[in-house]
PDB file of N, CA and C in Angstrom:
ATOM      1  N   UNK A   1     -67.139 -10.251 -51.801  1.00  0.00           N
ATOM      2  CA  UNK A   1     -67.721  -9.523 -50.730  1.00  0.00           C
ATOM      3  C   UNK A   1     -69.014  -8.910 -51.229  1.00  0.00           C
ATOM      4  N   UNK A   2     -69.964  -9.477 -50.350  1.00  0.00           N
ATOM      5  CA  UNK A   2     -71.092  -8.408 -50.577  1.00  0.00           C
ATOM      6  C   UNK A   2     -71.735  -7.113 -50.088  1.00  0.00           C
ATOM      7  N   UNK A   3     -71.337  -6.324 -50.605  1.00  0.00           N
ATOM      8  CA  UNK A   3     -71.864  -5.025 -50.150  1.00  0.00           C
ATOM      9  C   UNK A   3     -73.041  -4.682 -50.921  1.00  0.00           C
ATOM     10  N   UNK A   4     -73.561  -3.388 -49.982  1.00  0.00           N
ATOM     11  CA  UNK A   4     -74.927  -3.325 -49.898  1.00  0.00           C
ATOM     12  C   UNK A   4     -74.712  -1.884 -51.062  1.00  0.00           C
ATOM     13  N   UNK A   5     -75.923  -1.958 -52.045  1.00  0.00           N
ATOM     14  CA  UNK A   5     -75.488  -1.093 -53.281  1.00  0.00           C
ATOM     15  C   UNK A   5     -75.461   0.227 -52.812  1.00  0.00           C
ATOM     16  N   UNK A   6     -76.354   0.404 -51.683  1.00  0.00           N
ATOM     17  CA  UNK A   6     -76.329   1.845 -50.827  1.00  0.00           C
ATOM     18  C   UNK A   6     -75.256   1.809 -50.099  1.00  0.00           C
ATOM     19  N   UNK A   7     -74.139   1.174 -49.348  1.00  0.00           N
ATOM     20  CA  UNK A   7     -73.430   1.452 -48.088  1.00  0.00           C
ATOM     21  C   UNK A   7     -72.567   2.106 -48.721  1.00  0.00           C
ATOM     22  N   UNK A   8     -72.019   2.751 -47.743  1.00  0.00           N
ATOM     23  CA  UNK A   8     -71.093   3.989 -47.993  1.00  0.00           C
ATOM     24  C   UNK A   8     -69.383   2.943 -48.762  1.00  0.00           C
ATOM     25  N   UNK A   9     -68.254   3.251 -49.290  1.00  0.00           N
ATOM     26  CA  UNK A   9     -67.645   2.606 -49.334  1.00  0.00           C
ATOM     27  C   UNK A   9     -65.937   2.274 -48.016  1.00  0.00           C
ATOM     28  N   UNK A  10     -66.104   1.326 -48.123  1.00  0.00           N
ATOM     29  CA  UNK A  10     -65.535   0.792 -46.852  1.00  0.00           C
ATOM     30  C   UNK A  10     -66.081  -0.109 -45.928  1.00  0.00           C
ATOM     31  N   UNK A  11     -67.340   0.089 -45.911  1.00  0.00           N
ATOM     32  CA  UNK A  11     -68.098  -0.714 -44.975  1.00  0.00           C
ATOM     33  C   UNK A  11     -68.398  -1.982 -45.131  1.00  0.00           C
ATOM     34  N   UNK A  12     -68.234  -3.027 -44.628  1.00  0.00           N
ATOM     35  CA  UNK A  12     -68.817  -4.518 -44.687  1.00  0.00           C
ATOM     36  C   UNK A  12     -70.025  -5.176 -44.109  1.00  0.00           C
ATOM     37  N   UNK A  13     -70.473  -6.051 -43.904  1.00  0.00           N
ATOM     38  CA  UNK A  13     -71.812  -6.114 -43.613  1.00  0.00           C
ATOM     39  C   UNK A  13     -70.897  -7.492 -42.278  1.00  0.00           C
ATOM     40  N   UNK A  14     -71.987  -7.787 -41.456  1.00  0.00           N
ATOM     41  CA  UNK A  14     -70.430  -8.877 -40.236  1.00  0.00           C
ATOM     42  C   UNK A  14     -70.297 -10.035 -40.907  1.00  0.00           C
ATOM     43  N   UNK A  15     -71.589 -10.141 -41.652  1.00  0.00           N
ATOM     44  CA  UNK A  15     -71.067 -11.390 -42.589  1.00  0.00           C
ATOM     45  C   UNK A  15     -69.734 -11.729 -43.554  1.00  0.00           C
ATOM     46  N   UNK A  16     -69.952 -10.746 -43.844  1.00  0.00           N
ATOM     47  CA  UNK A  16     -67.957 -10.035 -44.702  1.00  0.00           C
ATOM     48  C   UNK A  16     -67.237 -10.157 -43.619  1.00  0.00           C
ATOM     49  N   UNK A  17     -66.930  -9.749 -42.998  1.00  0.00           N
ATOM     50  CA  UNK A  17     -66.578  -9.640 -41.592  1.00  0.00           C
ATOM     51  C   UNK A  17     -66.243 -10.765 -41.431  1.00  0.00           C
ATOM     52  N   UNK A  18     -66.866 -11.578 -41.023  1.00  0.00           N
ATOM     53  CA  UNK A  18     -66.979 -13.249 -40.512  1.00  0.00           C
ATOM     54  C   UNK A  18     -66.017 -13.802 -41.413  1.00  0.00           C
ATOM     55  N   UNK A  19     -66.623 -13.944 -42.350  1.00  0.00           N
ATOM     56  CA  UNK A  19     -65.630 -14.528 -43.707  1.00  0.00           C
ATOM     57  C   UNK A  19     -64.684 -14.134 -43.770  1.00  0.00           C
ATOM     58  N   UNK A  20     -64.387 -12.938 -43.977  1.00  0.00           N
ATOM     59  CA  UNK A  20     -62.912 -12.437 -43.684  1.00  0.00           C
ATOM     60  C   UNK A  20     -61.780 -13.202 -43.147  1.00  0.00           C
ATOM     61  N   UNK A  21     -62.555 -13.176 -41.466  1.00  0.00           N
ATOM     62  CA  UNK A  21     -61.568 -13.384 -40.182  1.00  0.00           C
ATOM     63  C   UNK A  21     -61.634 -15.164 -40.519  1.00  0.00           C
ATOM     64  N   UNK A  22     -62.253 -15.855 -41.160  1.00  0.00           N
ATOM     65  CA  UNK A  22     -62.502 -17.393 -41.413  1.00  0.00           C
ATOM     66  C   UNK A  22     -61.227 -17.296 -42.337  1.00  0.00           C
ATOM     67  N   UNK A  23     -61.067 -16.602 -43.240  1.00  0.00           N
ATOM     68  CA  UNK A  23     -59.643 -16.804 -44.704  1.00  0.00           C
ATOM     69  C   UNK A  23     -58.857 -17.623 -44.066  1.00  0.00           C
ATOM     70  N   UNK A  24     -57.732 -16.632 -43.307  1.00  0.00           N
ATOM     71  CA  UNK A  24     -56.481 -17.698 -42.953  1.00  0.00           C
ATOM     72  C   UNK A  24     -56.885 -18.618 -42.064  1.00  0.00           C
ATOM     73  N   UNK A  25     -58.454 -19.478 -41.457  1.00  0.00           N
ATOM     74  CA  UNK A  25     -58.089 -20.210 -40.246  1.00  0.00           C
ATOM     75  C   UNK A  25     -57.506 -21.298 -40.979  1.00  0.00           C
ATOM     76  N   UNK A  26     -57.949 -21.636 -42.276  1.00  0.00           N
ATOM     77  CA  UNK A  26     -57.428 -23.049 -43.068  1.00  0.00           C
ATOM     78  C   UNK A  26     -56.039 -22.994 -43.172  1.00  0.00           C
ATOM     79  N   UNK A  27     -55.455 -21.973 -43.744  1.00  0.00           N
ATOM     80  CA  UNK A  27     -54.064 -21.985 -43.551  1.00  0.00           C
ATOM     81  C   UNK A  27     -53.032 -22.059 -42.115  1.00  0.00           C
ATOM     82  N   UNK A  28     -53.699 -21.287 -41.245  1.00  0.00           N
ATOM     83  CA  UNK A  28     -53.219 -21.303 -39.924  1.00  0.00           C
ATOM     84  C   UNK A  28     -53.393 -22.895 -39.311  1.00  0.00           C
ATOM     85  N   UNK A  29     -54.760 -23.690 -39.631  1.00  0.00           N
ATOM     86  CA  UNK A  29     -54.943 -24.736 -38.824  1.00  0.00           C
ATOM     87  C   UNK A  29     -53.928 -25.888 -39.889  1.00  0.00           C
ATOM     88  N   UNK A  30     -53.216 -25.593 -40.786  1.00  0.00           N
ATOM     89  CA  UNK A  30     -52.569 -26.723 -42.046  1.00  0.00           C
ATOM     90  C   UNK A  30     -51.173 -26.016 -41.296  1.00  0.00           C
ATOM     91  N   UNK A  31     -50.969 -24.621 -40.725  1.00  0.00           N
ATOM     92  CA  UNK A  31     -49.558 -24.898 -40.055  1.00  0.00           C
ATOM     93  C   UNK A  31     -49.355 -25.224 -38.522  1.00  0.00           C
ATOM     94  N   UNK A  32     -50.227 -25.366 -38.029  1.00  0.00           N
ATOM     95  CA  UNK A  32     -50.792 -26.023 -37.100  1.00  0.00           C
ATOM     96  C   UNK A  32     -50.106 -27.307 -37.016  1.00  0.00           C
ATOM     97  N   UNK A  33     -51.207 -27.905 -38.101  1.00  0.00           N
ATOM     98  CA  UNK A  33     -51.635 -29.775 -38.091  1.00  0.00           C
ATOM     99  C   UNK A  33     -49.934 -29.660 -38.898  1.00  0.00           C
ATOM    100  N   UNK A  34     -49.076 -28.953 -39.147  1.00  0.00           N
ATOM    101  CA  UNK A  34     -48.213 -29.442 -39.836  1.00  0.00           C
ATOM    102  C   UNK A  34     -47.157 -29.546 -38.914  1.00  0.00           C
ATOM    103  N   UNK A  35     -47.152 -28.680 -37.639  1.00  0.00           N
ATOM    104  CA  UNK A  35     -46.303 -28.351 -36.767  1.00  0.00           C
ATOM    105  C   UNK A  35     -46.112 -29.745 -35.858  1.00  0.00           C
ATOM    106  N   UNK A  36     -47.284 -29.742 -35.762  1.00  0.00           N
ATOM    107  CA  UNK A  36     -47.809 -31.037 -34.527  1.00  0.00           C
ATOM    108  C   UNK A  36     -47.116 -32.413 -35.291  1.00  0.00           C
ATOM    109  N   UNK A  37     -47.498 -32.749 -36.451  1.00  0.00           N
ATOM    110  CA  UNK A  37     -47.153 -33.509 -37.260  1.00  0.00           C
ATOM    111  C   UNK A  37     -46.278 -33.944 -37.536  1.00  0.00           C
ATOM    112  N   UNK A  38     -45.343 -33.124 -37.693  1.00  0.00           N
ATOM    113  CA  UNK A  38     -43.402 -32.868 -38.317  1.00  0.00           C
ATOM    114  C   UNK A  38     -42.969 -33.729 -36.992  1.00  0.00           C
ATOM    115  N   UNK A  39     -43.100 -33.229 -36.141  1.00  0.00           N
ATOM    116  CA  UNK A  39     -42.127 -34.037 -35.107  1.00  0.00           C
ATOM    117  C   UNK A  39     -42.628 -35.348 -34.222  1.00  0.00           C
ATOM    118  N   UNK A  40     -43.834 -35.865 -34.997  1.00  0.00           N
ATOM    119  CA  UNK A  40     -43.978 -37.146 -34.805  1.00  0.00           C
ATOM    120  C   UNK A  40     -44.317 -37.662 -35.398  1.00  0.00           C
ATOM    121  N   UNK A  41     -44.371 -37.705 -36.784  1.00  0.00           N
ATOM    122  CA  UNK A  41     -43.726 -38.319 -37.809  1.00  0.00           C
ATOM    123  C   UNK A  41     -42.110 -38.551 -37.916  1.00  0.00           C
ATOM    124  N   UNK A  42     -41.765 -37.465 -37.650  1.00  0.00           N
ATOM    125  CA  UNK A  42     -39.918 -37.909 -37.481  1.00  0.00           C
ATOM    126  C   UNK A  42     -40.032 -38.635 -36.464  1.00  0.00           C
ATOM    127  N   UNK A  43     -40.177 -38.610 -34.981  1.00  0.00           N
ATOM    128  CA  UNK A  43     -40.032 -39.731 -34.479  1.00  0.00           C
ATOM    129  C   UNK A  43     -40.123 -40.998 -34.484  1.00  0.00           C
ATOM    130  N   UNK A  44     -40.949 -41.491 -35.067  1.00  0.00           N
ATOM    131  CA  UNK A  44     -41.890 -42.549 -35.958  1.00  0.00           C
ATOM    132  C   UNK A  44     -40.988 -42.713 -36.721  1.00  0.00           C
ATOM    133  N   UNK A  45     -40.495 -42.189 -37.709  1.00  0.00           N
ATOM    134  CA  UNK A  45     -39.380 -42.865 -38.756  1.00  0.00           C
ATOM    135  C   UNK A  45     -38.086 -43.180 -37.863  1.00  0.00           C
ATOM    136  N   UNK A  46     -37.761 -42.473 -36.683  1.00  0.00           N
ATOM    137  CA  UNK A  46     -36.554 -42.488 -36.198  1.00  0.00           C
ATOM    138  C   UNK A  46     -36.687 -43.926 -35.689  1.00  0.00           C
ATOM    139  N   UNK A  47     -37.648 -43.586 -34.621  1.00  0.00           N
ATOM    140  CA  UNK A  47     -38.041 -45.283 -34.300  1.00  0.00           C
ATOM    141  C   UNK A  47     -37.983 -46.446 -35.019  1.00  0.00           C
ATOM    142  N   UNK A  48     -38.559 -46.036 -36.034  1.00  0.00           N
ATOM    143  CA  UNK A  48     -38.368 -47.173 -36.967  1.00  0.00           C
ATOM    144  C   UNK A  48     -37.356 -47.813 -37.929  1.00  0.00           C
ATOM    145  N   UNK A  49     -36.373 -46.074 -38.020  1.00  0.00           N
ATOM    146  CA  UNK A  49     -35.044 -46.740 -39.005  1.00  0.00           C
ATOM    147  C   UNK A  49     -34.141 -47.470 -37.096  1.00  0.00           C
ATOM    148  N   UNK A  50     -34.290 -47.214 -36.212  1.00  0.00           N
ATOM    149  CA  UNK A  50     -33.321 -47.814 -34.847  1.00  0.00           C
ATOM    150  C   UNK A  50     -33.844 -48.965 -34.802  1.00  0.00           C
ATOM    151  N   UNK A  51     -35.196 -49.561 -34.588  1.00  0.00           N
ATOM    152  CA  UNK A  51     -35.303 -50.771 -34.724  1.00  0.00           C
ATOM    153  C   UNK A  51     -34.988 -51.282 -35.762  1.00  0.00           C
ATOM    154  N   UNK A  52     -35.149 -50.918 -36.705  1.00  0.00           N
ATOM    155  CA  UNK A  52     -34.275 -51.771 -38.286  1.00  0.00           C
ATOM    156  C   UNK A  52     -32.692 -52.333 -38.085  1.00  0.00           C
ATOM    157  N   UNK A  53     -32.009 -51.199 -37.497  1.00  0.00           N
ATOM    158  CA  UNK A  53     -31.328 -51.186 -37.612  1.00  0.00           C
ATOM    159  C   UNK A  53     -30.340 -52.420 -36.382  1.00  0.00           C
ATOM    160  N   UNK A  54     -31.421 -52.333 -35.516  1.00  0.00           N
ATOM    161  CA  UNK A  54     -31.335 -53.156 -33.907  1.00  0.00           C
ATOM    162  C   UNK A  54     -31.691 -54.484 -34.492  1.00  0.00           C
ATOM    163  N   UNK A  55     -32.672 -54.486 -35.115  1.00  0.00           N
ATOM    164  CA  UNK A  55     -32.813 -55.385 -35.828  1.00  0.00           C
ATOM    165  C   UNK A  55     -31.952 -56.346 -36.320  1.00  0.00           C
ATOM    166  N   UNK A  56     -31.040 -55.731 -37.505  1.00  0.00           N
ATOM    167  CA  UNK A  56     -30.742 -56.461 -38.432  1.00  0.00           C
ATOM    168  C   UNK A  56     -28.737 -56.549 -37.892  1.00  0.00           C
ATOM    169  N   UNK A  57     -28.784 -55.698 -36.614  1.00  0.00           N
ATOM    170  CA  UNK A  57     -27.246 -55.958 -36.014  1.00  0.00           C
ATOM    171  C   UNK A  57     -27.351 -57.136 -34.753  1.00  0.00           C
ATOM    172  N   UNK A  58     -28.850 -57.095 -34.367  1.00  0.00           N
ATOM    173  CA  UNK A  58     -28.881 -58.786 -33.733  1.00  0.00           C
ATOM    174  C   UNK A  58     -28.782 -59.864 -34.522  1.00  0.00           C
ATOM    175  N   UNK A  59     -29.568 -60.164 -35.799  1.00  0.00           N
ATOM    176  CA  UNK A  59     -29.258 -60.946 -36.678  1.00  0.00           C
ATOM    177  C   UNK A  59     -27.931 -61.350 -37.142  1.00  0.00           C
ATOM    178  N   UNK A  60     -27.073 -59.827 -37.522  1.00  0.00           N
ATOM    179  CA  UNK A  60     -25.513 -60.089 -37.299  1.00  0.00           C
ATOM    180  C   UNK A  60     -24.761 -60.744 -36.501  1.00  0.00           C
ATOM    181  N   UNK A  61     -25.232 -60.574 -35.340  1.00  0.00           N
ATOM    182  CA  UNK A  61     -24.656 -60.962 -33.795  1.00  0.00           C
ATOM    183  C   UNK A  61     -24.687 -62.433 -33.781  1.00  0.00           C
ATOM    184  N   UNK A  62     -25.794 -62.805 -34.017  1.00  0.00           N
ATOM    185  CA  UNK A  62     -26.226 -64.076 -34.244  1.00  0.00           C
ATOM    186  C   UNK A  62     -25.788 -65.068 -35.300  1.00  0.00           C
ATOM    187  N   UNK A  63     -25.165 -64.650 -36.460  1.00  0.00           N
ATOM    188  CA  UNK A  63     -24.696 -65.191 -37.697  1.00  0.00           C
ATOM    189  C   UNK A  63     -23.093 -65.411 -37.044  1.00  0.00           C
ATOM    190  N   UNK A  64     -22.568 -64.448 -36.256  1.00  0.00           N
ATOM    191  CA  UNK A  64     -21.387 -64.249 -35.910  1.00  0.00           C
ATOM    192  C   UNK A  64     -20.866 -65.173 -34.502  1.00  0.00           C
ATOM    193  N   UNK A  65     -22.167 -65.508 -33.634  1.00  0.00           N
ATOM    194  CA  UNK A  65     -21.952 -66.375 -32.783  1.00  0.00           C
ATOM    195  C   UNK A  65     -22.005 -67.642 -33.080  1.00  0.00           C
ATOM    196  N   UNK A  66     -23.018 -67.998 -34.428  1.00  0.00           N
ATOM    197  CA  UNK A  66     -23.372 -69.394 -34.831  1.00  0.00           C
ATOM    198  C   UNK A  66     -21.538 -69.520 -35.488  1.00  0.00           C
ATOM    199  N   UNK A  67     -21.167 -68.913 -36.088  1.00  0.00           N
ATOM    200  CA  UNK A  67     -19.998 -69.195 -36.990  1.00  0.00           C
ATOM    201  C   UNK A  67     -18.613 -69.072 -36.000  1.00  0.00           C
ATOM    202  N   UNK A  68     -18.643 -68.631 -34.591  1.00  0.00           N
ATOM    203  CA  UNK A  68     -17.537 -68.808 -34.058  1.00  0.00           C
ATOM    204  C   UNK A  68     -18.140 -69.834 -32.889  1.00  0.00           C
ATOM    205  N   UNK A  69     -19.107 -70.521 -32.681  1.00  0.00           N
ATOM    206  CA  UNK A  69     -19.539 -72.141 -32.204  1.00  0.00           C
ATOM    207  C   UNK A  69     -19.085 -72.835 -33.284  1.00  0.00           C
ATOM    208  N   UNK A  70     -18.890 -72.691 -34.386  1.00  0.00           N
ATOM    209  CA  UNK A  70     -18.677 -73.773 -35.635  1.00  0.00           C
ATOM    210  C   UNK A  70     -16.788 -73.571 -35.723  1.00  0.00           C
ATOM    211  N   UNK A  71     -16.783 -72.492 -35.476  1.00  0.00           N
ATOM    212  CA  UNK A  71     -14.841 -72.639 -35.415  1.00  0.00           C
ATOM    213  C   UNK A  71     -14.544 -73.146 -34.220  1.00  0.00           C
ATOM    214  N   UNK A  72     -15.431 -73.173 -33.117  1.00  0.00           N
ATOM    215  CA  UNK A  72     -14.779 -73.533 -31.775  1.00  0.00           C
ATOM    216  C   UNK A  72     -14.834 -75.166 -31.847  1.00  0.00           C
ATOM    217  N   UNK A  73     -15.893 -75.389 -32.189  1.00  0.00           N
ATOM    218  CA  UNK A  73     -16.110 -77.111 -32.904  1.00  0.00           C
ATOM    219  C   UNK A  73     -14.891 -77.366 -33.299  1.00  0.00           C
ATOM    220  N   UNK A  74     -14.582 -76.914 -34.437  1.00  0.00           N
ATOM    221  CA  UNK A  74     -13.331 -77.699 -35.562  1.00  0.00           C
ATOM    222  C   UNK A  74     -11.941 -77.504 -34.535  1.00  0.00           C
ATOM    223  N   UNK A  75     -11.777 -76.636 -33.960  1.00  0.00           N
ATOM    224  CA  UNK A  75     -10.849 -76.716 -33.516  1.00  0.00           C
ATOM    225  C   UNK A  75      -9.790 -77.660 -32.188  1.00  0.00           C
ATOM    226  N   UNK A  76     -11.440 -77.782 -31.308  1.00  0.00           N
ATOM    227  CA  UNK A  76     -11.602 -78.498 -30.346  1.00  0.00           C
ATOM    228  C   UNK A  76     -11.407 -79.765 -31.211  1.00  0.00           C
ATOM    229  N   UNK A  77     -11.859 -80.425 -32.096  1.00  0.00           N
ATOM    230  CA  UNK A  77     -11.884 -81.580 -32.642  1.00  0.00           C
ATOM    231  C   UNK A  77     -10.488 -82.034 -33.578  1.00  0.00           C
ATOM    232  N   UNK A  78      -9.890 -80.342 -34.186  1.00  0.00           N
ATOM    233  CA  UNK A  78      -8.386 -80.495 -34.308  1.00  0.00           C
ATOM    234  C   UNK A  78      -7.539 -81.106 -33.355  1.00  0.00           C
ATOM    235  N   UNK A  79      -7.943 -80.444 -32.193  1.00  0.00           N
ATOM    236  CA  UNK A  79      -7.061 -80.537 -30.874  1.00  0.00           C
ATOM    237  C   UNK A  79      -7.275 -81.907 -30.279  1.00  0.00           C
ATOM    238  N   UNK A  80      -8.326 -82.458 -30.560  1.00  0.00           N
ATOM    239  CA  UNK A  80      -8.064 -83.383 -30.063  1.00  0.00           C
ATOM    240  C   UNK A  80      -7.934 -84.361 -30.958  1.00  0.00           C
ATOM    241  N   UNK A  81      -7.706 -84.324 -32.192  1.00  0.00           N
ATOM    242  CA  UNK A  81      -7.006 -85.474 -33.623  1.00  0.00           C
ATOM    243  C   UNK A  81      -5.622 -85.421 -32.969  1.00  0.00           C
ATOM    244  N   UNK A  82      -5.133 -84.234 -32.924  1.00  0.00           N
ATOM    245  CA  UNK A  82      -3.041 -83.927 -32.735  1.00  0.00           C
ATOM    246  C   UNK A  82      -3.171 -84.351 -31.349  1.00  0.00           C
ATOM    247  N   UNK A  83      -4.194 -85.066 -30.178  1.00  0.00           N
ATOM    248  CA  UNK A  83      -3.561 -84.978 -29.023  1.00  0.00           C
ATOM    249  C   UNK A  83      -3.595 -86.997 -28.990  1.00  0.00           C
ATOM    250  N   UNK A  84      -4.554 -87.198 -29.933  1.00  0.00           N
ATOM    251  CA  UNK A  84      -5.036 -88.715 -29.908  1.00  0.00           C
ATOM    252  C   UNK A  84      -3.514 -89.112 -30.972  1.00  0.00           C
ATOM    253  N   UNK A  85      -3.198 -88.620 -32.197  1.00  0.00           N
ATOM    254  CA  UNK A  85      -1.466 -88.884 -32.958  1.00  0.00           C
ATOM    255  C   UNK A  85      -0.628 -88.676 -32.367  1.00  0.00           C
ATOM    256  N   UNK A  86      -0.678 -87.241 -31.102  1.00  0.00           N
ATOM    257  CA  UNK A  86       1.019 -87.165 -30.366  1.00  0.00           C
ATOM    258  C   UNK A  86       0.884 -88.473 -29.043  1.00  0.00           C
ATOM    259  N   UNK A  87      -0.256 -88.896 -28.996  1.00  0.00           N
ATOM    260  CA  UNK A  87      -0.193 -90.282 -27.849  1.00  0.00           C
ATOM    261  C   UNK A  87       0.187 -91.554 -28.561  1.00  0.00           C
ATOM    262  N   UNK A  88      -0.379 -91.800 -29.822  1.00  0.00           N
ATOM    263  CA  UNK A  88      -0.317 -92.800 -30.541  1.00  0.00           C
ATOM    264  C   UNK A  88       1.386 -92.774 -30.823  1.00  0.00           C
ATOM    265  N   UNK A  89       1.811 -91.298 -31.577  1.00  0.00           N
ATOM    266  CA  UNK A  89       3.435 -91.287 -31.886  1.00  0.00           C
ATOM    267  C   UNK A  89       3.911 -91.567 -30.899  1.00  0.00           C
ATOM    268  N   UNK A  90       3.546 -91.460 -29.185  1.00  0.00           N
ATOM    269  CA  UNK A  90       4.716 -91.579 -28.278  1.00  0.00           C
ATOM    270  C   UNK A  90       4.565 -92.853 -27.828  1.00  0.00           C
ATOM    271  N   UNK A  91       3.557 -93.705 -28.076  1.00  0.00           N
ATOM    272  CA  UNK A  91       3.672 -95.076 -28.015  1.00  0.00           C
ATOM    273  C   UNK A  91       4.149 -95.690 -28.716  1.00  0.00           C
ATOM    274  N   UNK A  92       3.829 -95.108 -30.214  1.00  0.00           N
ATOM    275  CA  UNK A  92       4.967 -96.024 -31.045  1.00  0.00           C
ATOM    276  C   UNK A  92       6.286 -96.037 -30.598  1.00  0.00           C
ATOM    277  N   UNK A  93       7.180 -94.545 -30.682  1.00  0.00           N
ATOM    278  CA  UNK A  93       8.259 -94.152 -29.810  1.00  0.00           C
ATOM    279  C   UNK A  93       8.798 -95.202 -29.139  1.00  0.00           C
ATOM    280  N   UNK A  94       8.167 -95.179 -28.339  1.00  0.00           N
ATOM    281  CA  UNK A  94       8.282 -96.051 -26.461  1.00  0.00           C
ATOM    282  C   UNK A  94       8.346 -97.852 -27.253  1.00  0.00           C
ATOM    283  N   UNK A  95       7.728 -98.246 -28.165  1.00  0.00           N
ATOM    284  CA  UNK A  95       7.629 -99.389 -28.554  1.00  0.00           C
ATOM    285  C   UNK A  95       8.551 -99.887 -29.665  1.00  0.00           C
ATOM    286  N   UNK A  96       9.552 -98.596 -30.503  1.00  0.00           N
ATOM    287  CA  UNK A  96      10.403 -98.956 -31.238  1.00  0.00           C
ATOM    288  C   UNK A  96      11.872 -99.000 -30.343  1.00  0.00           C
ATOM    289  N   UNK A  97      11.839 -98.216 -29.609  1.00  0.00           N
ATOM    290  CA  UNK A  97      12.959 -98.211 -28.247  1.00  0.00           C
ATOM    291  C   UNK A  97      12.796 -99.264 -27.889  1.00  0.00           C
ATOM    292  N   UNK A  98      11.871-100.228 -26.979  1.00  0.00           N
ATOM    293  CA  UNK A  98      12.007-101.620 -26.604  1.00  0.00           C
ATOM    294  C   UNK A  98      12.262-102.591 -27.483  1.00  0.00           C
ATOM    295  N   UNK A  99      11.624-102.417 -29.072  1.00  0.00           N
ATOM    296  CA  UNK A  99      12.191-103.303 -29.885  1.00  0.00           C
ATOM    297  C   UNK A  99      13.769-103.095 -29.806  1.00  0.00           C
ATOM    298  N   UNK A 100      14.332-102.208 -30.231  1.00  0.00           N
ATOM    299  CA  UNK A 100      15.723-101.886 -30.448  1.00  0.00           C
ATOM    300  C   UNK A 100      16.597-102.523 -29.385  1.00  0.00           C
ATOM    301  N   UNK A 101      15.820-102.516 -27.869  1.00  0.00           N
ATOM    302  CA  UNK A 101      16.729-102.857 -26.576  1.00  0.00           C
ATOM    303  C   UNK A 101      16.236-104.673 -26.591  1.00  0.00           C
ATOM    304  N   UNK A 102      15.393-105.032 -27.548  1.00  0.00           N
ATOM    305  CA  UNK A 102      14.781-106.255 -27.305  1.00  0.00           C
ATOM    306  C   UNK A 102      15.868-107.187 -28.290  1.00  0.00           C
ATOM    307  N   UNK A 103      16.586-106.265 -29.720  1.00  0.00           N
ATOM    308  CA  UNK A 103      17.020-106.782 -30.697  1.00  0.00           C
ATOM    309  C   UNK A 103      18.417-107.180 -30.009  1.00  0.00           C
ATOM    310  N   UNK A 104      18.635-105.572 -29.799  1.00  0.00           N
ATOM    311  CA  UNK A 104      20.128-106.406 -29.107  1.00  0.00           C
ATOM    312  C   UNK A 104      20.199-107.016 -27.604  1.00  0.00           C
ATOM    313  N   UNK A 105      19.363-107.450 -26.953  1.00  0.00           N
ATOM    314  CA  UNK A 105      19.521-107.909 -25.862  1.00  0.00           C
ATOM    315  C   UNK A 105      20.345-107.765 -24.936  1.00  0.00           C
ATOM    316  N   UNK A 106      19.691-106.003 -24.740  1.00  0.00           N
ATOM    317  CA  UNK A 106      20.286-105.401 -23.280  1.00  0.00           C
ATOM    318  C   UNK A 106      19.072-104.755 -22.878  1.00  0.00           C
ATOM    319  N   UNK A 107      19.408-104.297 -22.081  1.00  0.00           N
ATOM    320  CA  UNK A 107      18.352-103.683 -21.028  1.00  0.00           C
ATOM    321  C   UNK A 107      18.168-101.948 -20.704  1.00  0.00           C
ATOM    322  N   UNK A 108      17.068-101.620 -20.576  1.00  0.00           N
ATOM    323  CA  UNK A 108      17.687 -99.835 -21.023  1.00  0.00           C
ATOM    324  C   UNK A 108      18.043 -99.419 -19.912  1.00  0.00           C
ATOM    325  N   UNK A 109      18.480 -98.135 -19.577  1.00  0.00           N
ATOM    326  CA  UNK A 109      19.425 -98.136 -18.284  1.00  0.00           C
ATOM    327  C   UNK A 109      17.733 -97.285 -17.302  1.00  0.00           C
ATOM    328  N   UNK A 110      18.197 -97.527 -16.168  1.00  0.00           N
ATOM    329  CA  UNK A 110      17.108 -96.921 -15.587  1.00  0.00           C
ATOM    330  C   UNK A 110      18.064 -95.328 -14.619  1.00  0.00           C
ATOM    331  N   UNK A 111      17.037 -94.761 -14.504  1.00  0.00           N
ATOM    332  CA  UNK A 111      17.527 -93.327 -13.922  1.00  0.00           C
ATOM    333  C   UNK A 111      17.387 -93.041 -12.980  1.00  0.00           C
TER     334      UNK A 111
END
C-alpha cells in the first residue's frame, strides 16, 4: 500500500482502495468458475460412464442373442436328426414285422 509520507495514519489513497476491493475478486471469481464447473463436469462424466456402460450391455445383449441363434440352430437340427431315425426306426419296425409274417406265411390280423 502506498501511502502518502504526510497522510495522517489510516488513510488510503482510492487507488489502495481499488486494489483492495480487486484482492478477493480472483478468489471469488475461481469459486465462482468452480461452482459453475463442478456440476457439469459431473454431468459429463455421468453421461459418459451411462453411455459406457449402455454401451458395452448392448454389446452383451448382442453376444447373448448371437449365442442363443447358435443353440436354437443345433437344436432344431438335433430335432430333426431324432425325427428323420424315429421314421427310419419305425420303418424298419413295420418292415421286420412283414418279414416275420412273410417267413411264416400268415397274414397279420387286421383291426
Amino acid at each position: 500500500m502506498r501511502l502518502e509520507p504526510d497522510a495522517p495514519p489510516g488513510s488510503y489513497s482510492p487507488l489502495d482502495v481499488a486494489l483492495l476491493a480487486l484482492l478477493p475478486a480472483p478468489a471469488f471469481a475461481l469459486v465462482l468458475i468452480s461452482a459453475l464447473a463442478v456440476p457439469i463436469v459431473g454431468d459429463f462424466l455421468r453421461t459418459a460412464a451411462a453411455t459406457q456402460h449402455e454401451s458395452r450391455r448392448e454389446r452383451e445383449e448382442q453376444e447373448l442373442d448371437r449365442q442363443q441363434a447358435t443353440a436354437r440352430d443345433a437344436i432344431l437340427r438335433l430335432a430333426d436328426a431324432i425325427a428323420s431315425e424315429r421314421v427310419a426306426a419305425n420303418e424298419a419296425g413295420a418292415e421286420l414285422v412283414r418279414a416275420s409274417y412273410r417267413a411264416r406265411g400268415t397274414l397279420p390280423p387286421t383291426h
